[in-house]
Protein backbone atom coordinates (compact mmCIF):
# COMPACT_ATOMS: atom_id res chain seq x y z
CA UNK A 1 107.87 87.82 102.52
CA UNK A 2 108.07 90.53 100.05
CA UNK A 3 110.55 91.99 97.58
CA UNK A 4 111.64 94.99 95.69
CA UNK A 5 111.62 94.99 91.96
CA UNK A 6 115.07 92.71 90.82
CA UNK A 7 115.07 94.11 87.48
CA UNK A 8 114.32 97.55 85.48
CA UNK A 9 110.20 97.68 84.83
CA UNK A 10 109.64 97.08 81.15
CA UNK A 11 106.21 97.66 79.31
CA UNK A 12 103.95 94.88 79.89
CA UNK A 13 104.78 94.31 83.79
CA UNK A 14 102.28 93.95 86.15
CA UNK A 15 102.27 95.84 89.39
CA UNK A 16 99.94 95.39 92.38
CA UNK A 17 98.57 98.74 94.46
CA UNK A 18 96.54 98.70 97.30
CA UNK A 19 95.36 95.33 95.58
CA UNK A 20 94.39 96.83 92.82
CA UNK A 21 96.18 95.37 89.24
CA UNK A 22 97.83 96.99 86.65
CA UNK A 23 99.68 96.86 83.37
CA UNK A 24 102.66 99.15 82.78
CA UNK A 25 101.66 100.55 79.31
CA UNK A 26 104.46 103.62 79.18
CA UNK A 27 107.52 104.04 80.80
CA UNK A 28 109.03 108.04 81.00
CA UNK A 29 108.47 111.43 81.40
CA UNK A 30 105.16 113.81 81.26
CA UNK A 31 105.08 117.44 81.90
CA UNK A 32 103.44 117.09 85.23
CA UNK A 33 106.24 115.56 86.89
CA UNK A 34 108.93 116.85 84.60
CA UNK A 35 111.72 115.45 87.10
CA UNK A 36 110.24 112.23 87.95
CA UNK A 37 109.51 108.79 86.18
CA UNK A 38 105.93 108.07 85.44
CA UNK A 39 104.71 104.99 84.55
CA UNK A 40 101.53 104.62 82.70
CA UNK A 41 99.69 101.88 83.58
CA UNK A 42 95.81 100.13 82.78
CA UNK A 43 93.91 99.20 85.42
CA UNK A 44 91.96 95.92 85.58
CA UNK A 45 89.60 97.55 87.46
CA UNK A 46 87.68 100.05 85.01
CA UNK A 47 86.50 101.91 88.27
CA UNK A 48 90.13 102.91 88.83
CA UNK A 49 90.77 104.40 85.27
CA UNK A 50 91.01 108.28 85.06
CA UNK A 51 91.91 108.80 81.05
CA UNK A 52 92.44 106.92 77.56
CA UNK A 53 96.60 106.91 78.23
CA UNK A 54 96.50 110.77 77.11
CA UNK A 55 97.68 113.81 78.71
CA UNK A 56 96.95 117.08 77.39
CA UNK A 57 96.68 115.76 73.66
CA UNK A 58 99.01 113.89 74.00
CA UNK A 59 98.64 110.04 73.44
CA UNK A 60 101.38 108.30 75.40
CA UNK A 61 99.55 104.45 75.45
CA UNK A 62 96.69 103.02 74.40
CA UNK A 63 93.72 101.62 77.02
CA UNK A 64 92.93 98.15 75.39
CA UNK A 65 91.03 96.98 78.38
CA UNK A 66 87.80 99.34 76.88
CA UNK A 67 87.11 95.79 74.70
CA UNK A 68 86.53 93.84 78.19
CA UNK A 69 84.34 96.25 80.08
CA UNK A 70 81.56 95.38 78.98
CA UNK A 71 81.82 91.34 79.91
CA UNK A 72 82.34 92.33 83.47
CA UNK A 73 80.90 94.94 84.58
CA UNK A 74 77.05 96.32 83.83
CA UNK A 75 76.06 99.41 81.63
CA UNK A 76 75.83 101.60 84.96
CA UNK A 77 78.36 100.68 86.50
CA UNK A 78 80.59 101.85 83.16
CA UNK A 79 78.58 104.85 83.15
CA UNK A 80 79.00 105.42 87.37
CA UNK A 81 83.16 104.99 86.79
CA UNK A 82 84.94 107.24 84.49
CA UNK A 83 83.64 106.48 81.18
CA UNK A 84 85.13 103.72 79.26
CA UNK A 85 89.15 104.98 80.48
CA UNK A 86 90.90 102.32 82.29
CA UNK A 87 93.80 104.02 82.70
CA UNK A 88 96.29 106.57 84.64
CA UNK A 89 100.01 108.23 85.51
CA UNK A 90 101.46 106.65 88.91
CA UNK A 91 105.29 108.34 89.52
CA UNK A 92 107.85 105.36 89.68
CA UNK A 93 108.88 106.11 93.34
CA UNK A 94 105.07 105.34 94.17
CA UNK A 95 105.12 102.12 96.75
CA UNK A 96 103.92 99.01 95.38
CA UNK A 97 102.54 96.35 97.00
CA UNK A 98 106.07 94.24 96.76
CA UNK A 99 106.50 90.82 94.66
CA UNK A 100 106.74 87.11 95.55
CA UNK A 101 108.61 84.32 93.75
CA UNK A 102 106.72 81.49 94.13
CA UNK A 103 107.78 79.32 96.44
CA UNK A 104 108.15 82.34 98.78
CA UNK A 105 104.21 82.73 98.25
CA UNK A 106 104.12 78.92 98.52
CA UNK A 107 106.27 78.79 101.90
CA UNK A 108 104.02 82.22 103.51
CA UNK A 109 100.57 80.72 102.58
CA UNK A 110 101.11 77.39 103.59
CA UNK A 111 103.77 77.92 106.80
CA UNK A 112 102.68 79.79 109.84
CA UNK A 113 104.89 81.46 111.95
CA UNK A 114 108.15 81.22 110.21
CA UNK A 115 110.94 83.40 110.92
CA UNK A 116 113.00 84.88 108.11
CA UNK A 117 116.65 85.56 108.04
CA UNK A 118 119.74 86.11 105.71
CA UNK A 119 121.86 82.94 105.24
CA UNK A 120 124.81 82.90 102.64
CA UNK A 121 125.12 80.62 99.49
CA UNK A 122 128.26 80.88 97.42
CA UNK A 123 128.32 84.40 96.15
CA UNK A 124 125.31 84.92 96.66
CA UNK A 125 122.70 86.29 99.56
CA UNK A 126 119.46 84.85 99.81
CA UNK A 127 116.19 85.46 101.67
CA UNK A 128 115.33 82.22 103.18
CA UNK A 129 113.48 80.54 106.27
CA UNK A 130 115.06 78.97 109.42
CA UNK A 131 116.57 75.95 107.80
CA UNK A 132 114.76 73.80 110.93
CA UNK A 133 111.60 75.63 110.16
CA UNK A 134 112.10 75.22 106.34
CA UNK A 135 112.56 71.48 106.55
CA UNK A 136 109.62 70.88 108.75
CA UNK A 137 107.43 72.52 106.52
CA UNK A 138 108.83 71.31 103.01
CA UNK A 139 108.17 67.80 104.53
CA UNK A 140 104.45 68.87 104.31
CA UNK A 141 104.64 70.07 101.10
CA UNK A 142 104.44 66.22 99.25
CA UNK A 143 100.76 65.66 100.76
CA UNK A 144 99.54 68.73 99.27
CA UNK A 145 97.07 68.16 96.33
CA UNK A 146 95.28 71.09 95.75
CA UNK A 147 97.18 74.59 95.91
CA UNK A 148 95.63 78.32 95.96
CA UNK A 149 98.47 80.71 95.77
CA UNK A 150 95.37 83.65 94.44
CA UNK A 151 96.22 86.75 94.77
CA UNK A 152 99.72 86.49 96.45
CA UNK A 153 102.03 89.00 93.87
CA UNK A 154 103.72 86.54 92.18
CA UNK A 155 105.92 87.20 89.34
CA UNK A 156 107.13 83.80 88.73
CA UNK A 157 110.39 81.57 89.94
CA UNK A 158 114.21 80.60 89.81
CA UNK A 159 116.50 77.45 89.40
CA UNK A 160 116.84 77.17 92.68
CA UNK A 161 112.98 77.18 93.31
CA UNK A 162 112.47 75.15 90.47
CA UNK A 163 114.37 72.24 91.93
CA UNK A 164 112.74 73.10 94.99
CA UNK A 165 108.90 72.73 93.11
CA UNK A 166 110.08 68.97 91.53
CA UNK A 167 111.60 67.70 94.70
CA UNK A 168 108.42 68.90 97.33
CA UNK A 169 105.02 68.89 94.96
CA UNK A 170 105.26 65.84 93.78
CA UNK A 171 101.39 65.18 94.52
CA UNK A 172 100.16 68.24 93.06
CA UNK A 173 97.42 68.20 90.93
CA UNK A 174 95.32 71.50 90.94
CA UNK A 175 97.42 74.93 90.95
CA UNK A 176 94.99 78.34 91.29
CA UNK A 177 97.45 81.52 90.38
CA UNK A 178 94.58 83.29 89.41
CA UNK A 179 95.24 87.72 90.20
CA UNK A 180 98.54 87.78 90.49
CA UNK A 181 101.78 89.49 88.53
CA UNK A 182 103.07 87.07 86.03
CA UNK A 183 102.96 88.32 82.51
CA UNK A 184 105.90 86.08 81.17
CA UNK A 185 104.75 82.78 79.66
CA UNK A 186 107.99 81.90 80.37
CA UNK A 187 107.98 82.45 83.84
CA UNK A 188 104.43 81.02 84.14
CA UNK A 189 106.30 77.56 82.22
CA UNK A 190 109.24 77.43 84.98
CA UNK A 191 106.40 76.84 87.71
CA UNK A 192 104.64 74.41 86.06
CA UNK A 193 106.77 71.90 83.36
CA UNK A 194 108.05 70.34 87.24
CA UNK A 195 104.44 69.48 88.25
CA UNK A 196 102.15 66.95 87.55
CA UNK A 197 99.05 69.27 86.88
CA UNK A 198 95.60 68.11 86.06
CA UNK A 199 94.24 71.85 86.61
CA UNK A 200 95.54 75.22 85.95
CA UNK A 201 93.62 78.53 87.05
CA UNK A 202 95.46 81.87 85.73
CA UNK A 203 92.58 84.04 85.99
CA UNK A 204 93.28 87.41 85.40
CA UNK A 205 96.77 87.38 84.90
CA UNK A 206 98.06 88.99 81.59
CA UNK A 207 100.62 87.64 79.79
CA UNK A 208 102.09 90.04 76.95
CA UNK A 209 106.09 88.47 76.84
CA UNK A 210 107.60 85.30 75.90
CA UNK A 211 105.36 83.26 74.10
CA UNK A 212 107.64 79.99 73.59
CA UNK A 213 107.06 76.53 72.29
CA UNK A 214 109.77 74.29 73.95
CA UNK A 215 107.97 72.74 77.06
CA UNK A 216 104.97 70.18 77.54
CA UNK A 217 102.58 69.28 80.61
CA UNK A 218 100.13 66.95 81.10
CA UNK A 219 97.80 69.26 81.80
CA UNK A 220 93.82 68.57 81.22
CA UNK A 221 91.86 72.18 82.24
CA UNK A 222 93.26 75.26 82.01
CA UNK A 223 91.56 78.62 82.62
CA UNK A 224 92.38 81.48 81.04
CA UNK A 225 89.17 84.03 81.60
CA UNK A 226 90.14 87.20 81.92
CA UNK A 227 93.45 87.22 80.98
CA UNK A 228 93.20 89.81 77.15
CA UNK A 229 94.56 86.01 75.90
CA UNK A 230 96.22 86.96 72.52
CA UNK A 231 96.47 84.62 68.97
CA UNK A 232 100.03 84.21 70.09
CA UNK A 233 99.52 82.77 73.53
CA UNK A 234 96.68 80.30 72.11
CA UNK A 235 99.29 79.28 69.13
CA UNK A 236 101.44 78.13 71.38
CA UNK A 237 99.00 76.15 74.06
CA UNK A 238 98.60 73.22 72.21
CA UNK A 239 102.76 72.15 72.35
CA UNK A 240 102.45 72.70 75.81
CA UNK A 241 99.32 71.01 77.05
CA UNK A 242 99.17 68.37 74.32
CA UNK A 243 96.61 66.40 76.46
CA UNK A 244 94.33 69.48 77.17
CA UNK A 245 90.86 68.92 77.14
CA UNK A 246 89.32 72.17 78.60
CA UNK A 247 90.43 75.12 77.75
CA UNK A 248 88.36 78.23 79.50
CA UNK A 249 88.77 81.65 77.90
CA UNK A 250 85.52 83.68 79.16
CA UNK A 251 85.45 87.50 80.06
CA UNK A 252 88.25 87.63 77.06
CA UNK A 253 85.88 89.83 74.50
């Protein structure tokens, strides 16, 4: 159940195309589409990469992935792809792969055959499920133990699906978001503050926004390889995850 974009794209977004992930490094114009939007985004992929982030001398973002080639992929195989550049111009019009929140991704991966339709809540219109359908799978939901929600296009969650996530996984203990959209912290706390994690996989999401300090879990593992972790994300780790006692970080450089 996918959706369009709800807000403008800022710098540091992640987009999915043709499965392939990206960071939005630059957000405007070039001369090559001199009526169009172009985003400039870095591939996690090296092999997709076609420059540095410049265009005809001109430098419009910088290619930081370059640092993490080297951890994942082989000599060749850099040499066989385009060089060291991880990254390229997509216009804005250019058809994602859509977004998930994530009980949407939660609902669609673990609920087969459920029809969608529009159903009104105050002022508002929502996506939802058949509220039979709905039911009979939320009652489900409190046996699960172990989620994989891997490479699903989630950005992150809402109030409404964060009441949703304390009332129905109240048994979770392992969560795998690893390859998927979320680059707020934020967003990434929302999901998890209602759960009663043990393990957390995020591997290779990036997280460049909202680095804040005001939530705790009692988290024990959480892996972040491959995710360009920063100082500011690991400053903030140990206020959330007080009881951590594995923290993964490989394929970071």
């Amino acid at each position: 159940m996918f959706q369009q974009l709800p807000m403008e794209l800022e710098i540091g977004d992640r987009l999915s195309y043709g499965g392939e992930l990206c960071t939005i490094k630059f957000i405007g114009e070039i001369p090559a589409w001199p009526n169009e939007v172009a985003l400039g985004v870095e591939w996690d992929n090296i092999q997709k990469g076609k420059h540095n982030g410049s265009f005809k001398g001109i430098k419009y973002f910088e290619s930081e992935l370059i640092r993490l080639c080297f951890l994942r992929y082989s000599i060749l195989t850099i040499i066989a792809s385009n060089g060291l550049d991880t990254g390229s111009f997509l216009k804005k019009s250019k058809k994602h792969d859509g977004i998930r929140t994530f009980y949407q991704a939660l609902v669609d991966t673990y609920g087969t055959s459920v029809e969608s339709k529009e159903i009104k809540i105050g002022s508002k219109i929502v996506e939802s499920y058949g509220f039979d359908k709905l039911q009979k799978l939320q009652s489900d939901f409190p046996y699960l133990k172990n989620i994989s929600l891997s490479r699903k296009e989630l950005i992150g969650t809402n109030e409404e699906e964060e009441e949703l996530i304390k009332k129905h996984l109240v048994n979770l203990t392992q969560l795998d978001l690893s390859f998927n959209l979320i680059s707020s912290w934020s967003e990434l706390l929302k999901i998890v503050r209602n759960l009663s994690l043990e393990k957390l996989r995020l591997v290779g999401n990036i997280f460049t926004k909202d680095f804040c300090t005001d939530h705790t879990s009692s988290l024990k593992i959480l892996d972040l390889s491959f995710t360009k972790v920063s100082i500011s994300l690991l400053e903030v780790i140990p206020s959330h995850f007080p009881n951590l006692q594995q923290l993964h970080l490989s394929d970071n450089g």
